[in-house]
N, C-alpha and C. Protein backbone atom coordinates (compact mmCIF):
# COMPACT_ATOMS: atom_id res chain seq x y z
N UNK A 1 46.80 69.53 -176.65
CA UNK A 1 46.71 68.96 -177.98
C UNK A 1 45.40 68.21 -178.14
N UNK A 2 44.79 67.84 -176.83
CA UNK A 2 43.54 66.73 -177.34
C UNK A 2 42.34 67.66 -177.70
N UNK A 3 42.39 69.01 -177.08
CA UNK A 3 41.46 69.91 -177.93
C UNK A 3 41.63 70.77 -179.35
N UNK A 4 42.67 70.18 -179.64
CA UNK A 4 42.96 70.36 -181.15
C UNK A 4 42.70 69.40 -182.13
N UNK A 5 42.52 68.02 -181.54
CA UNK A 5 41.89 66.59 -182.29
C UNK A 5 40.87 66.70 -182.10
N UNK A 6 40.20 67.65 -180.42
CA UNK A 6 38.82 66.89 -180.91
C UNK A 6 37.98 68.37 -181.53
N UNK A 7 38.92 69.72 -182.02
CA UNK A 7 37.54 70.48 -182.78
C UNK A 7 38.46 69.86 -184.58
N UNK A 8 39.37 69.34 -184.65
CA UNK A 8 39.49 68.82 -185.96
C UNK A 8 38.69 67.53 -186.30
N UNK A 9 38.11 66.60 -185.36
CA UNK A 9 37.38 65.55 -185.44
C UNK A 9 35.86 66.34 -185.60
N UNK A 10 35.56 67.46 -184.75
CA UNK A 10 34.22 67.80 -184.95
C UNK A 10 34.34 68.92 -186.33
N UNK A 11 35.03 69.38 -187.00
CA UNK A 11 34.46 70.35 -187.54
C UNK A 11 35.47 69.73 -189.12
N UNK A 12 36.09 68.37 -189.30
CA UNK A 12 36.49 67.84 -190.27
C UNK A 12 37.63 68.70 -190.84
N UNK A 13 37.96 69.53 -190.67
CA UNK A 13 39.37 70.54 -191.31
C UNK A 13 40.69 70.99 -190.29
N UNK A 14 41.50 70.91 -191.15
CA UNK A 14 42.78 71.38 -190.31
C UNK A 14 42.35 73.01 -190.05
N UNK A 15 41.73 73.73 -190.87
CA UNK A 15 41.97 74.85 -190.41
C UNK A 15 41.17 75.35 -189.18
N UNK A 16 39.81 74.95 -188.55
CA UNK A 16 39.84 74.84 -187.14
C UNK A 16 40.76 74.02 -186.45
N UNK A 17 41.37 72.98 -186.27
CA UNK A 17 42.53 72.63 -185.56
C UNK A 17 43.62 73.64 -184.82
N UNK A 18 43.63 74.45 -186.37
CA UNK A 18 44.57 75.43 -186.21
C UNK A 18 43.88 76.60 -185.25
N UNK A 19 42.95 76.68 -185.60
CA UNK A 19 42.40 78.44 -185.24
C UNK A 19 42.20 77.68 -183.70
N UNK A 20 41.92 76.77 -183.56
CA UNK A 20 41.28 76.25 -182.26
C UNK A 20 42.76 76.40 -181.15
N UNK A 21 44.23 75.66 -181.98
CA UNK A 21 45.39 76.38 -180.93
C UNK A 21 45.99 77.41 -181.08
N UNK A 22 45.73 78.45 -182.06
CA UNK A 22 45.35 79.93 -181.69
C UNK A 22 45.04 80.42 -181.16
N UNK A 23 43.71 80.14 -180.65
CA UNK A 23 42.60 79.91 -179.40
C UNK A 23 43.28 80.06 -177.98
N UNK A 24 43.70 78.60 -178.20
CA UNK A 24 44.34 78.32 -176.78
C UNK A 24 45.58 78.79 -176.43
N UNK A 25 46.90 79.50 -177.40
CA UNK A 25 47.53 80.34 -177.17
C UNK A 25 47.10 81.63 -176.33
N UNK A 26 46.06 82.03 -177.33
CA UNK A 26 45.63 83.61 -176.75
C UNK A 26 45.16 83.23 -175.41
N UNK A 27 44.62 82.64 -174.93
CA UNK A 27 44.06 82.17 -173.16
C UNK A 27 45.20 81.89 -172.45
N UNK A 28 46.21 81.23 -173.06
CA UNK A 28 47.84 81.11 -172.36
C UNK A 28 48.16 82.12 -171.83
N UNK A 29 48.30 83.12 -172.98
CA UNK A 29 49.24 84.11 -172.40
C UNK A 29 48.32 85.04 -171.69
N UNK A 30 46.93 85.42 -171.83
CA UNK A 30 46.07 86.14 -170.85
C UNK A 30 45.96 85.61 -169.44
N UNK A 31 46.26 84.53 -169.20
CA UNK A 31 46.08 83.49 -167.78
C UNK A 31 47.40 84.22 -167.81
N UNK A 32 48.87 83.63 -168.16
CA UNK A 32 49.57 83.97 -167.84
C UNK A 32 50.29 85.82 -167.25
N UNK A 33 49.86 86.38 -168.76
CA UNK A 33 49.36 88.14 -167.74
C UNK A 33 49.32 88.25 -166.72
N UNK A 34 48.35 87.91 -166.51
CA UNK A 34 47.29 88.10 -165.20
C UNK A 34 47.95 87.43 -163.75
N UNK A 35 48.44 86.34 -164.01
CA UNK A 35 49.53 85.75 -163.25
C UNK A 35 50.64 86.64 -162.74
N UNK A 36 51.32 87.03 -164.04
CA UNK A 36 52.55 87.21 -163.22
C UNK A 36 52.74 89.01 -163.24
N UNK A 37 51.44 89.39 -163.66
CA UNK A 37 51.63 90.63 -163.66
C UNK A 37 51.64 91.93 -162.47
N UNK A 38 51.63 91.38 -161.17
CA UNK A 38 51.66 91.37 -159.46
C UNK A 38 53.50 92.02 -159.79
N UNK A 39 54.07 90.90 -160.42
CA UNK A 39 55.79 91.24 -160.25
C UNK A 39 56.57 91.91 -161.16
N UNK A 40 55.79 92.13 -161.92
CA UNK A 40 56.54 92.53 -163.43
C UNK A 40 56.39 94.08 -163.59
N UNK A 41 54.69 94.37 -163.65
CA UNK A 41 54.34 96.02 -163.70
C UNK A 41 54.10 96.90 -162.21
N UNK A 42 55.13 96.67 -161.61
CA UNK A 42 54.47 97.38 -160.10
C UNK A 42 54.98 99.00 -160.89
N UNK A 43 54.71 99.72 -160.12
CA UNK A 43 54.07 100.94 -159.91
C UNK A 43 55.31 101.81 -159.55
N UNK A 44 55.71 101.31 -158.03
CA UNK A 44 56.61 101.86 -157.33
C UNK A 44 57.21 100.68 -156.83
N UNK A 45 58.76 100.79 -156.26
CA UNK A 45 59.77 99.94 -155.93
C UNK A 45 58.77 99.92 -154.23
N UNK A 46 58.66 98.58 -154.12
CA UNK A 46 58.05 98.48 -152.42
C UNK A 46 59.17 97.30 -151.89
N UNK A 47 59.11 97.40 -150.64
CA UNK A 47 59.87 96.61 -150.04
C UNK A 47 59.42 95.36 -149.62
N UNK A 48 60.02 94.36 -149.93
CA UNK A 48 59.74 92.73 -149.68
C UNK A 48 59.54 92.64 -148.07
């Protein structure tokens, strides 16, 4: 949230605020992808 005050403090409008945790959604869930995507999309059933 504090990088949502501070591009609404630098750029004076809610609507960067907004686009700015838009922003940081879309990097969420790409970090997150990338994370957990080892367990989720395998290929073939392998053994633990």
């Amino acid at each position: 949230m504090g990088v949502e005050l501070a591009f609404e403090h630098l750029f004076a409008t809610a609507t960067m605020r907004y686009t700015d945790g838009v922003i940081g959604l879309a990097i969420g869930y790409v970090a997150k992808y990338h994370l957990v995507k080892q367990y989720v999309f395998r290929t073939a059933a392998q053994p633990r």
